[in-house]
Protein backbone atom coordinates (compact mmCIF):
# COMPACT_ATOMS: atom_id res chain seq x y z
CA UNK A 1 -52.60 5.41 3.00
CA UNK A 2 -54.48 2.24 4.68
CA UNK A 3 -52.97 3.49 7.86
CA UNK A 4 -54.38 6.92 7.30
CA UNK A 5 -57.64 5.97 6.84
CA UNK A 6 -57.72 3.27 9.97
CA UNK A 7 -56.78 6.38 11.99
CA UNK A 8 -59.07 8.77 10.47
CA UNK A 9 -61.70 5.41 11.02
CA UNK A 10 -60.81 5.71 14.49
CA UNK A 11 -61.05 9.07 15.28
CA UNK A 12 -64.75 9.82 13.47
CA UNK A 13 -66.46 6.64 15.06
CA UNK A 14 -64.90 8.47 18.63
CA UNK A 15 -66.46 11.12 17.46
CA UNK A 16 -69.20 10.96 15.20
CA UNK A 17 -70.81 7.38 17.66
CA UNK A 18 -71.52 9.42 19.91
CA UNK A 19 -70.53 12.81 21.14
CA UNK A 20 -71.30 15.08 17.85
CA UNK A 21 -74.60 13.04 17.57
CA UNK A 22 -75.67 13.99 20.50
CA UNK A 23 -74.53 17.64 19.87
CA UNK A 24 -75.77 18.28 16.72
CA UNK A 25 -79.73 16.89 17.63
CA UNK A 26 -79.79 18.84 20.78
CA UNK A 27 -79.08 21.75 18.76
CA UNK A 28 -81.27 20.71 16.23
CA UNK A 29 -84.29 20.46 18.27
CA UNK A 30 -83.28 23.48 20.34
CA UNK A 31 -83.60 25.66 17.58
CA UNK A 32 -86.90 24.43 16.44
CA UNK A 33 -88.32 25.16 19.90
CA UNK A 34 -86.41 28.41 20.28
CA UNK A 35 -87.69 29.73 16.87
CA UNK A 36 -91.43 28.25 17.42
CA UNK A 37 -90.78 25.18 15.02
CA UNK A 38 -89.79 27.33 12.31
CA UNK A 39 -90.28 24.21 10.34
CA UNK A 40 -93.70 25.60 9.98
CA UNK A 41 -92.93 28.24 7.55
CA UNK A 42 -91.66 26.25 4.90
CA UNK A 43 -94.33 26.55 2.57
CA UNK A 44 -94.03 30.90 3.05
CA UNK A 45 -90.04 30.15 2.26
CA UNK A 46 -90.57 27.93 -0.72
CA UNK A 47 -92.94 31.05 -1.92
CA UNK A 48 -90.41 33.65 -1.41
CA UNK A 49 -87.91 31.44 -3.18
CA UNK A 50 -89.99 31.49 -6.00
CA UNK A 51 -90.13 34.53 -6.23
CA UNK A 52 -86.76 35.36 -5.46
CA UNK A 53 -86.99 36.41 -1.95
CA UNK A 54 -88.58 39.96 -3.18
CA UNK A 55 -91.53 39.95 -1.47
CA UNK A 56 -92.21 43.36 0.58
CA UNK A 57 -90.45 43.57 3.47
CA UNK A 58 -92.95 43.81 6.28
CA UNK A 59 -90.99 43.05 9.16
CA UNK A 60 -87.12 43.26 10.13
CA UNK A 61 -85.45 42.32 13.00
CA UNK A 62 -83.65 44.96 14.81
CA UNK A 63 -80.96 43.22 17.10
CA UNK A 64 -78.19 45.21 18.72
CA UNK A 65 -75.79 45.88 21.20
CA UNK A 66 -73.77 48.22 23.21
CA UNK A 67 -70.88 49.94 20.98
CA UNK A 68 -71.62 48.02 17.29
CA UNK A 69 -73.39 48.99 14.33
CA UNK A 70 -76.50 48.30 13.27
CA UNK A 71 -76.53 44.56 12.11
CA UNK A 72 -75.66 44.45 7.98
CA UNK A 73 -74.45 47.77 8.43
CA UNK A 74 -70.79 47.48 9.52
CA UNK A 75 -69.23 50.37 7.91
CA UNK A 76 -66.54 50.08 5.51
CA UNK A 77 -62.97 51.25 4.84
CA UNK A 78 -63.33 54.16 2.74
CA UNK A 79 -66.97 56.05 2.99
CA UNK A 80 -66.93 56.99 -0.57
CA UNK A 81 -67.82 53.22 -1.08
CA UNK A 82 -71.05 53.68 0.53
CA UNK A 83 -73.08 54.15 -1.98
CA UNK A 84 -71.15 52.37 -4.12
CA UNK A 85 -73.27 49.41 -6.31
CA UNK A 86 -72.08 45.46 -6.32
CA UNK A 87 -70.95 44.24 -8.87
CA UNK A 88 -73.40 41.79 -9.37
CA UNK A 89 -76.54 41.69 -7.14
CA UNK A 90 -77.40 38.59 -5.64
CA UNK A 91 -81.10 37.39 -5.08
CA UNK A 92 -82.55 35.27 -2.33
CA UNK A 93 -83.25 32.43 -4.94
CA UNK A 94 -79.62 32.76 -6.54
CA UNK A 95 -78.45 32.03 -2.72
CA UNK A 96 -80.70 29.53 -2.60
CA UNK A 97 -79.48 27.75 -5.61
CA UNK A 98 -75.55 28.18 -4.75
CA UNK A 99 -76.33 26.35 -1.61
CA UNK A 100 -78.09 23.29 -3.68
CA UNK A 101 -75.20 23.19 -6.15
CA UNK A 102 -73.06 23.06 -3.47
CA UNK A 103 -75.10 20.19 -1.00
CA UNK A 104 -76.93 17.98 -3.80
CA UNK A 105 -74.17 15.98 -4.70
CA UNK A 106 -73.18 12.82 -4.44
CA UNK A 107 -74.19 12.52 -0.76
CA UNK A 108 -77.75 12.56 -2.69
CA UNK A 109 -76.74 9.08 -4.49
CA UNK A 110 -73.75 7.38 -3.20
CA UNK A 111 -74.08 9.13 0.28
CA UNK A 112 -77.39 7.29 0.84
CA UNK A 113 -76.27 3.89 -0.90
CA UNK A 114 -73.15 4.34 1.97
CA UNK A 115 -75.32 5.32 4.52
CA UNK A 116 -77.77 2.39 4.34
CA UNK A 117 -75.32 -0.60 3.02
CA UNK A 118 -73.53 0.41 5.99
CA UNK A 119 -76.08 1.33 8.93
CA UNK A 120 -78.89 -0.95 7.47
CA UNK A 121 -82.16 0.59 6.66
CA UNK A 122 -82.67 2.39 9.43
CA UNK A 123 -79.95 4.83 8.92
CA UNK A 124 -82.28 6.15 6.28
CA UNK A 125 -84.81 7.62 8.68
CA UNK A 126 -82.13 8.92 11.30
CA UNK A 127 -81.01 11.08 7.61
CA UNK A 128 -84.88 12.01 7.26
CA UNK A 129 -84.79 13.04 10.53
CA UNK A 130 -81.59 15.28 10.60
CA UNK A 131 -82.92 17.21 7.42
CA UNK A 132 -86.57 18.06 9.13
CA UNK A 133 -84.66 18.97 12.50
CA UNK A 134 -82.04 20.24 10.51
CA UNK A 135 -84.10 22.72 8.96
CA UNK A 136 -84.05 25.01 12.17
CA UNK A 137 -80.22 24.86 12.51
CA UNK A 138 -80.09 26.23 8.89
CA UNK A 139 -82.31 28.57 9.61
CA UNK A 140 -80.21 29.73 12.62
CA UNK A 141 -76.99 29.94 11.19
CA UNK A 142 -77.89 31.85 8.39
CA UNK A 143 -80.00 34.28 10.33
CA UNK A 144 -77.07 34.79 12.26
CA UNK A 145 -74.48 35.66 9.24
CA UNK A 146 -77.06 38.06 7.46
CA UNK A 147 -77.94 39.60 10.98
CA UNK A 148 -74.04 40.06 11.61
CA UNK A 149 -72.28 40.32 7.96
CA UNK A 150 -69.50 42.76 6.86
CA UNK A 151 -70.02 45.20 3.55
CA UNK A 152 -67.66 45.11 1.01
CA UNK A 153 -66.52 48.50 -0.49
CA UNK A 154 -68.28 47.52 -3.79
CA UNK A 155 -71.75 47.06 -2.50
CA UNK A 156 -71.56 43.32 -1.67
CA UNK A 157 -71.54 41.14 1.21
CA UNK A 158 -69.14 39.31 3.34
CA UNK A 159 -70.72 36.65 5.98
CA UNK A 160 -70.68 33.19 7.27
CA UNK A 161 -69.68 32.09 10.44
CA UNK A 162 -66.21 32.94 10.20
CA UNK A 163 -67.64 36.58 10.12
CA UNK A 164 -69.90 36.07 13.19
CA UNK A 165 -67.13 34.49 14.84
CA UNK A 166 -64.76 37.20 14.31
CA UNK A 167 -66.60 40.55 14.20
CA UNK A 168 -69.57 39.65 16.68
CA UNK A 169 -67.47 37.33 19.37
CA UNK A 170 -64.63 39.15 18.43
CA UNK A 171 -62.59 35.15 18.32
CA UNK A 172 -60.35 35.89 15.54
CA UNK A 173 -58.51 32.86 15.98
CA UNK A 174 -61.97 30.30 16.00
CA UNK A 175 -62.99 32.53 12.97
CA UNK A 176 -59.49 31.05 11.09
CA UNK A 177 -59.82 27.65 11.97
CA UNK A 178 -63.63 27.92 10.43
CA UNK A 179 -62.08 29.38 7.67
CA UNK A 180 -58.93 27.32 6.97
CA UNK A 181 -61.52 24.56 7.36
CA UNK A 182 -63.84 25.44 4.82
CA UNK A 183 -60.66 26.11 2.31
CA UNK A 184 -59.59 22.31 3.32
CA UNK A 185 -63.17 21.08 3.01
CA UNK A 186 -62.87 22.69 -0.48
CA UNK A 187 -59.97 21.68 -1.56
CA UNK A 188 -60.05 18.16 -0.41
CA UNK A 189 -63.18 16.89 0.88
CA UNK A 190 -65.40 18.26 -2.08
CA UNK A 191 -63.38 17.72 -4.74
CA UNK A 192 -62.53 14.43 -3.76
CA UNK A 193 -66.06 13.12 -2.97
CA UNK A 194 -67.46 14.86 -6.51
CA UNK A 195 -64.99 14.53 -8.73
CA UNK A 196 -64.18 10.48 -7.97
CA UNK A 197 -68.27 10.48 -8.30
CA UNK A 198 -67.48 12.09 -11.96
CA UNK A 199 -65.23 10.33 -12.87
CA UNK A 200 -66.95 6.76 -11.96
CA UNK A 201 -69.83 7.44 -13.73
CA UNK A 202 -68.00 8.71 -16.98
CA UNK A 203 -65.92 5.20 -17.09
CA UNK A 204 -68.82 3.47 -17.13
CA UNK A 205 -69.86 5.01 -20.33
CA UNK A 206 -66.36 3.71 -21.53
CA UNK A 207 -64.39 7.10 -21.23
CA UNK A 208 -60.86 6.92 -19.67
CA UNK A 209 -60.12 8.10 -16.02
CA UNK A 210 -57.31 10.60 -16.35
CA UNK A 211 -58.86 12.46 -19.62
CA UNK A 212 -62.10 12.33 -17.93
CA UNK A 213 -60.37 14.00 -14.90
CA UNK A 214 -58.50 16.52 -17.33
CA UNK A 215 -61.74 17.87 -18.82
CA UNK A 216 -63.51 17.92 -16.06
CA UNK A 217 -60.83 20.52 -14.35
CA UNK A 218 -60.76 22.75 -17.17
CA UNK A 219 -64.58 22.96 -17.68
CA UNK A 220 -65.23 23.73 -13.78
CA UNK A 221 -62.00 26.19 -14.48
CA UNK A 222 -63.82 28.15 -16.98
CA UNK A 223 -67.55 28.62 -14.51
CA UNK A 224 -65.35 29.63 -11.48
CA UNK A 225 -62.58 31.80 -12.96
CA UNK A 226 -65.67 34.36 -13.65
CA UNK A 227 -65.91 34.50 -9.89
CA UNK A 228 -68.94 34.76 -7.70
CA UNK A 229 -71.27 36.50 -10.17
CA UNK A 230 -70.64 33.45 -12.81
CA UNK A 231 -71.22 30.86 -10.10
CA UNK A 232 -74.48 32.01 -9.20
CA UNK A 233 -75.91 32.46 -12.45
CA UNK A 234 -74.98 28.79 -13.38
CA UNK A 235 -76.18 27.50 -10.56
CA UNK A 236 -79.87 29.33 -10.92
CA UNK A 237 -79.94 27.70 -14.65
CA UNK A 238 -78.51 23.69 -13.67
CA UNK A 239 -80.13 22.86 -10.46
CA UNK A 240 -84.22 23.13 -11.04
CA UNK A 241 -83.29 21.18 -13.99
CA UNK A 242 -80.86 17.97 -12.69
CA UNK A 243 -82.90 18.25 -9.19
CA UNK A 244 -86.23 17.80 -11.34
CA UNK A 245 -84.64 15.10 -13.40
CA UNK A 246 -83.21 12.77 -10.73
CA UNK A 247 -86.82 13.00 -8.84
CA UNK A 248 -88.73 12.27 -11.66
CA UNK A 249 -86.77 9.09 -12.04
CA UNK A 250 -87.14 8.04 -8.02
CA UNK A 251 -91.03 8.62 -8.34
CA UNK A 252 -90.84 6.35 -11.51
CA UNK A 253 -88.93 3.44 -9.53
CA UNK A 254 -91.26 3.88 -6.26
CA UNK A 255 -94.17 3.89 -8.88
CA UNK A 256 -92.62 0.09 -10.09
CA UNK A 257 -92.51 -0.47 -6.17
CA UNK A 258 -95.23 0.70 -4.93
CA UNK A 259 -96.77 -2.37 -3.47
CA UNK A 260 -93.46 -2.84 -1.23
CA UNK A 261 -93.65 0.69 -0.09
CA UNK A 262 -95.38 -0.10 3.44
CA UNK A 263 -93.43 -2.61 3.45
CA UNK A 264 -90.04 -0.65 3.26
CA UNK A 265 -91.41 2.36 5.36
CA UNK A 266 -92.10 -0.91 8.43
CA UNK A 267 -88.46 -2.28 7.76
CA UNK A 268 -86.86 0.99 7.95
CA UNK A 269 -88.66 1.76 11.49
CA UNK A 270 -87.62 -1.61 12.94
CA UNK A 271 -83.89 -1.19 12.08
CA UNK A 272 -83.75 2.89 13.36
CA UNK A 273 -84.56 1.49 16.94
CA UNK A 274 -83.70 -1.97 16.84
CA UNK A 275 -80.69 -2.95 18.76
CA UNK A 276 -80.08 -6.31 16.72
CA UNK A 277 -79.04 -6.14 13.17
CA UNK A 278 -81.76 -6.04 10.57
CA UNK A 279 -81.14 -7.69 7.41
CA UNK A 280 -83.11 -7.58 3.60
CA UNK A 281 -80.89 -8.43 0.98
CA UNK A 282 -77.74 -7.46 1.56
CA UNK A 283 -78.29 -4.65 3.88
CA UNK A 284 -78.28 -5.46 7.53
CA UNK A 285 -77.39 -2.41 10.45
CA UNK A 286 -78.01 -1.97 14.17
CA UNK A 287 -79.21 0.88 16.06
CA UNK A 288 -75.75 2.62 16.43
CA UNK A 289 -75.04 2.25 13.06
CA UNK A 290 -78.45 3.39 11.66
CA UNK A 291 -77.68 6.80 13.92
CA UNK A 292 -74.34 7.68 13.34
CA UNK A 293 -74.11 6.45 9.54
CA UNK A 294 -77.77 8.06 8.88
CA UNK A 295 -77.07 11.41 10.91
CA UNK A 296 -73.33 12.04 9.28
CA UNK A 297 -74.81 11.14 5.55
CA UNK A 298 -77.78 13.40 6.50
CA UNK A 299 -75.12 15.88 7.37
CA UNK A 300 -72.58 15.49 4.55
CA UNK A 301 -75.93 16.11 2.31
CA UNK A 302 -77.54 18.94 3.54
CA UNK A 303 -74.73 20.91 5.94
CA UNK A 304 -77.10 21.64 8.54
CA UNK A 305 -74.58 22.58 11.99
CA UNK A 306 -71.60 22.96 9.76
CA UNK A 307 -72.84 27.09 8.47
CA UNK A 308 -71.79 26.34 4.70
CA UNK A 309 -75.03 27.66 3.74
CA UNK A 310 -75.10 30.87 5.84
CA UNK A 311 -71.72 32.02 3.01
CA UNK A 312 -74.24 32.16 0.51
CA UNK A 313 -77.27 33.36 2.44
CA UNK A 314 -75.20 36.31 3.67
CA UNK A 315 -74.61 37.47 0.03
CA UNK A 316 -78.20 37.96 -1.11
CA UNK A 317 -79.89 41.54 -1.31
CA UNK A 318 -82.18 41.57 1.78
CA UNK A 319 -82.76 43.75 4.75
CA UNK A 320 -84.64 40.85 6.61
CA UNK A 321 -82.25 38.32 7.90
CA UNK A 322 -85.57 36.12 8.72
CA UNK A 323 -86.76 36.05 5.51
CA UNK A 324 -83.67 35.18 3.28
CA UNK A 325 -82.94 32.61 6.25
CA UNK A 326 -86.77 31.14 5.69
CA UNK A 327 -85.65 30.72 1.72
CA UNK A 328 -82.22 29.18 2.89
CA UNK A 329 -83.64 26.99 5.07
CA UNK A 330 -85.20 25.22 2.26
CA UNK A 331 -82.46 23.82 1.07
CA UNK A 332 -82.49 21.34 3.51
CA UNK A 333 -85.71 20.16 2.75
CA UNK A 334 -84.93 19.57 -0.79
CA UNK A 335 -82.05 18.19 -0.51
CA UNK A 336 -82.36 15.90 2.76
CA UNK A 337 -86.50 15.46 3.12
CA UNK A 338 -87.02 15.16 -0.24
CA UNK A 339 -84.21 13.68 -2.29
CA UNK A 340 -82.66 11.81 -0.10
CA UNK A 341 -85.67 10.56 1.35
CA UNK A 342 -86.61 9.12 -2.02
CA UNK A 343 -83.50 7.82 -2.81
CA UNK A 344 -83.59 5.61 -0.01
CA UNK A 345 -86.77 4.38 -0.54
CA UNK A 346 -86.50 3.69 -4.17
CA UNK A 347 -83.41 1.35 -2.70
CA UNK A 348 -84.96 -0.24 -0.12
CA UNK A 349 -88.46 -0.71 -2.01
CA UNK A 350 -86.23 -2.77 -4.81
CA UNK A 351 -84.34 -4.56 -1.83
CA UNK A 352 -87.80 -6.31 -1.24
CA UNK A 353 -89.10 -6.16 -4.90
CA UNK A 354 -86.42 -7.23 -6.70
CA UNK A 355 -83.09 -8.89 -4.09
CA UNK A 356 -81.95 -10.33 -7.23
CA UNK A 357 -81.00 -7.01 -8.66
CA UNK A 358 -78.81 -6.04 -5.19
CA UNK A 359 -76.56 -8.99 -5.58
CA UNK A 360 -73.02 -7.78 -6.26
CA UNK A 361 -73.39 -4.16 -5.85
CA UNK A 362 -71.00 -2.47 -3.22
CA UNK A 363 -71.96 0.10 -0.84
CA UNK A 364 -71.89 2.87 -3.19
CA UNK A 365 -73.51 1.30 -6.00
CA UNK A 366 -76.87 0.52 -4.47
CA UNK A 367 -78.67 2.85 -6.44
CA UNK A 368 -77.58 2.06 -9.25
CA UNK A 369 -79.13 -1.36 -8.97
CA UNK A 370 -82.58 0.36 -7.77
CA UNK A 371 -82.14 2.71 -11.55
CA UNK A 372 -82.48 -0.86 -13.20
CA UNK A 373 -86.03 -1.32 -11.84
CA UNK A 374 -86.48 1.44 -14.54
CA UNK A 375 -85.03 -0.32 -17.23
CA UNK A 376 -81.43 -1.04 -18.64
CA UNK A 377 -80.93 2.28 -19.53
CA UNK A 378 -81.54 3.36 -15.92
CA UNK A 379 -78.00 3.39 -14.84
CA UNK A 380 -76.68 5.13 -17.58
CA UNK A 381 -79.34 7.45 -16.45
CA UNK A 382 -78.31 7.38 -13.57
CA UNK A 383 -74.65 8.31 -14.34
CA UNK A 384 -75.69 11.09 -15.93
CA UNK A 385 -77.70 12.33 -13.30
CA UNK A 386 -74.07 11.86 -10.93
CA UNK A 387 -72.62 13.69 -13.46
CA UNK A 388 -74.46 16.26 -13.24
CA UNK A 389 -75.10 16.54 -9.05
CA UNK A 390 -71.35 16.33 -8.85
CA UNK A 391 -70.32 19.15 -11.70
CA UNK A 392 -72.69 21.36 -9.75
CA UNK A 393 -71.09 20.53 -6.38
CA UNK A 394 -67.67 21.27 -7.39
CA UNK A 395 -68.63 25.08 -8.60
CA UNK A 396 -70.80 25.74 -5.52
CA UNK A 397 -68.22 24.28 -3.00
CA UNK A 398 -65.39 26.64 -5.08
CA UNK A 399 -68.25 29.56 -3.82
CA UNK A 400 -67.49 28.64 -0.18
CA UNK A 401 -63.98 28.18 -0.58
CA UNK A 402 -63.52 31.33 -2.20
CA UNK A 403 -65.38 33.50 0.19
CA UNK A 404 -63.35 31.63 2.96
CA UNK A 405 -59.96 32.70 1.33
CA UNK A 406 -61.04 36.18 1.06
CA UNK A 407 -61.56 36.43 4.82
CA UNK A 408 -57.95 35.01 4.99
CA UNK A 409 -56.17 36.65 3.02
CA UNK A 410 -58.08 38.77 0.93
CA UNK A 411 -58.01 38.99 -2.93
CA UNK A 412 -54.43 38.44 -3.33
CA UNK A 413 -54.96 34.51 -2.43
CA UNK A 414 -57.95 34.22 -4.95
CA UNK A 415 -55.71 33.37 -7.88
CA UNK A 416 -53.83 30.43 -6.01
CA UNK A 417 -56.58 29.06 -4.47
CA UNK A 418 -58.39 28.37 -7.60
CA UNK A 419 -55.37 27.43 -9.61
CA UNK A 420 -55.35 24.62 -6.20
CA UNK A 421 -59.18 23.92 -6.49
CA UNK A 422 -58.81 23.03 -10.30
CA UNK A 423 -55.65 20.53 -9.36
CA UNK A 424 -57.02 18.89 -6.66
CA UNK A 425 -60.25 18.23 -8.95
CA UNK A 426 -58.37 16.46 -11.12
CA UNK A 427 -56.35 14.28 -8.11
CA UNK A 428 -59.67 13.36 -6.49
CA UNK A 429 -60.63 11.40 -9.49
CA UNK A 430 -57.74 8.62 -8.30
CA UNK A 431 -58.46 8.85 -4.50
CA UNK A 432 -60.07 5.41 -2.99
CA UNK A 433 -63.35 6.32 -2.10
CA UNK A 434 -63.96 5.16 0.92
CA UNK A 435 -60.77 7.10 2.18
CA UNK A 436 -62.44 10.13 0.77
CA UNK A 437 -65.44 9.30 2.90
CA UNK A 438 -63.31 9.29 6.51
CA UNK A 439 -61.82 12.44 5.49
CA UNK A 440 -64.84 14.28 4.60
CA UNK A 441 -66.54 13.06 8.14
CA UNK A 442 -63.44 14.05 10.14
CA UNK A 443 -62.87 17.62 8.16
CA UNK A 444 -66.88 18.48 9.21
CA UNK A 445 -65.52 18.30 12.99
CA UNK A 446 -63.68 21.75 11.93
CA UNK A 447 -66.66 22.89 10.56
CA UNK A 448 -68.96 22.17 13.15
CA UNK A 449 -67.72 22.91 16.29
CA UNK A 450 -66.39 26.58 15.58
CA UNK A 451 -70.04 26.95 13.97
CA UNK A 452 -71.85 25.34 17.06
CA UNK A 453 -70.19 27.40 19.44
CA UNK A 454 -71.02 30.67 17.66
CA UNK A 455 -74.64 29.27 17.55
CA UNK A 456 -74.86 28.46 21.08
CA UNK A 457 -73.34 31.90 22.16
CA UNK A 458 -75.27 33.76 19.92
CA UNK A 459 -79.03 31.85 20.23
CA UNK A 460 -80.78 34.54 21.50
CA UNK A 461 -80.11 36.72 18.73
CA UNK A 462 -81.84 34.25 16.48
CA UNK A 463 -85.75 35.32 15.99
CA UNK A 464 -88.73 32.53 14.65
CA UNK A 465 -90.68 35.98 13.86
CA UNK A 466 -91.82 35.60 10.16
């Protein structure tokens, strides 16, 4: 296993120090140019969220070409379908809210601790910074999936960038590895990451690992076995409220910290372009380790370049692609540019006002010692917040997976998938974490690069019109 992980080690600083940062922010701040700085809009795509995305249509975006059907309209098998209803209909906030489930996890809370025990405090800006240039990528990729997604003979949709990949560049074999990736990334990465995260926090209320890891199988067993419809629904009810929760709690610490706030904003800007290491407390980084620890957290957290969010934003009831991609596209900026953000500061802001409480806390622990600015019960508050991020992870990440093994291999590989999904929940509660960690990094490679290159072909069918 150690030999495993120095490999994996290996390949994603190869990777991830240098050539995939480089990719992913060019991309990033092409799109924001191409589409005007669609960053702009966010306000107008928090309203429609709001309000579910229902807001009259005013404008579409009518992109074609030679020999295809009109975007969203690729006919299906049998015509008597047509007119045929979903079975459940699917709302641009209910999208919105799968994605969330599936992205504020526990790269919210130990991602961040990681990130900055590991890059310093400067890898907490280079995050900041992927989620507001990140925003545009979101947008882009899941303009792209509603602009080129399949019907379903029910009524429903079918999109994501295996979709675009195979139907629109017509690379069946790209569209597979995206795919098979997204099953893996399922399978593995986010049950591994969330269900460890689960399981850590319920020990420390005294429960036992293995039950803890039963329980937790069957009880995500019993939201996803009611399939796509059930998934969404939960989602729409958990995430307003443990989202809510968790920033109430940051505001509270940065309210105990607020004198060491300029203070912690300064220090974080010194160590994101200094090329010596930058030490308070015990967390010291450099300028290549602010940048590739900050970007990849950034990235584990809110998906931008990897097209996880354009599954979901393909199933929602829309005929504007811009629009429902304006409502996806927040999801960044809750998850990245604001909860992360605040994460990090509430950590580094008790780094100056309180070292004491830092001392021996590992690298995924450091918020935990910021929750005790709050009081003692602030880590058990804490754990419950995990709790929560991670049980809402592990039924929007079965979403993705799901939709992935449909495009494989259709309904018939629904059942074993899921029966899989539920195991590997309850194996990930045993895995070393930061083994977990190196595989998650190097299983977004096989998300991003099929998704990149469908981006880059495809950029000129993206539109910034709102």
């Amino acid at each position: 296993m150690h030999a495993l992980e120095d490999l994996l080690s290996r390949i994603n600083s190869c990777f991830w120090g240098g050539p995939m940062l480089l990719v992913l922010s060019l991309f990033h701040i092409y799109f924001t140019v191409h589409t005007g700085c669609i960053q702009r809009h966010l306000g107008k795509g928090i309203r429609y969220s709001v309000n579910g995305g229902n807001a009259e249509n005013k404008k579409s975006c009518p992109v074609s070409w030679p020999g295809h059907p009109a975007p969203g309209q690729i006919p299906v098998k049998n015509n008597s379908a047509k007119n045929a209803s979903p079975s459940h209909k699917v709302s641009g906030m209910m999208a919105l809210t799968t994605t969330l489930a599936a992205t504020l996890g526990t790269g919210n809370i130990i991602g961040v601790s990681s990130a900055i025990y590991l890059g310093g405090p400067g890898a907490l800006f280079w995050c900041f910074m992927t989620g507001v240039f990140g925003m545009a990528t979101s947008y882009a990729e899941c303009f792209l999936s509603i602009l080129h997604r399949r019907k379903n003979e029910d009524g429903s949709y079918c999109g994501g960038p295996m979709v675009v990949l195979s139907d629109r560049l017509h690379k069946k074999w790209l569209s597979r590895i995206y795919a098979g990736a997204v099953v893996f990334a399922a399978c593995c990465m986010s049950c591994s990451t969330q269900s460890r995260a689960f399981a850590d926090a319920a020990v420390s209320f005294g429960l036992p690992r293995i039950p803890v890891g039963i329980g937790l199988a069957l009880l995500v067993g019993i939201v996803i076995v009611g399939g796509a419809g059930r998934i969404h629904k939960f989602c729409i009810r958990l995430v307003p409220v443990m989202g809510g929760l968790f920033l109430f709690c940051c505001i509270l610490i940065l309210g105990k910290n607020i004198t060491y706030l300029p203070s912690a904003v300064t220090l974080m800007l010194r160590s994101a372009f200094s090329a010596k290491a930058v030490t308070v407390g015990t967390l010291s980084g450099a300028f290549m380790g602010a940048l590739r620890y900050g970007v990849t957290r950034g990235l584990f957290t809110n998906e931008a370049g990897l097209g996880t969010a354009a599954i979901a934003a393909a199933d929602a009831e829309t005929p504007d692609p811009g629009r429902q991609a304006l409502i996806s596209m927040t999801a960044t900026f809750w998850d990245t540019v604001v909860i992360c953000a605040l994460t990090g500061l509430a950590i580094l802001t008790t780094s100056l006002a309180a070292p004491e409480l830092m001392e021996g806390f590992s690298m995924n622990e450091l918020t935990t010692a910021a929750f005790l600015r709050l009081s003692a019960g602030g880590p058990p508050l804490l754990s419950l917040c995990l709790m929560a991020f991670a049980f809402a992870t592990l039924t929007g990440w079965s979403y993705f997976g799901e939709k992935a093994t449909l495009f494989l291999v259709g309904e018939r590989g629904i059942f074993l998938y899921k029966t899989f999904y539920i195991v590997m929940i309850f194996l990930g509660t045993v895995l070393s974490m930061s083994f977990i960690w190196e595989m998650t990094d190097f299983a977004n490679l096989f998300l991003a690069i099929p998704n990149l290159y469908a981006l880059f072909k495809l950029r000129r069918d993206v539109s910034g019109s709102i």
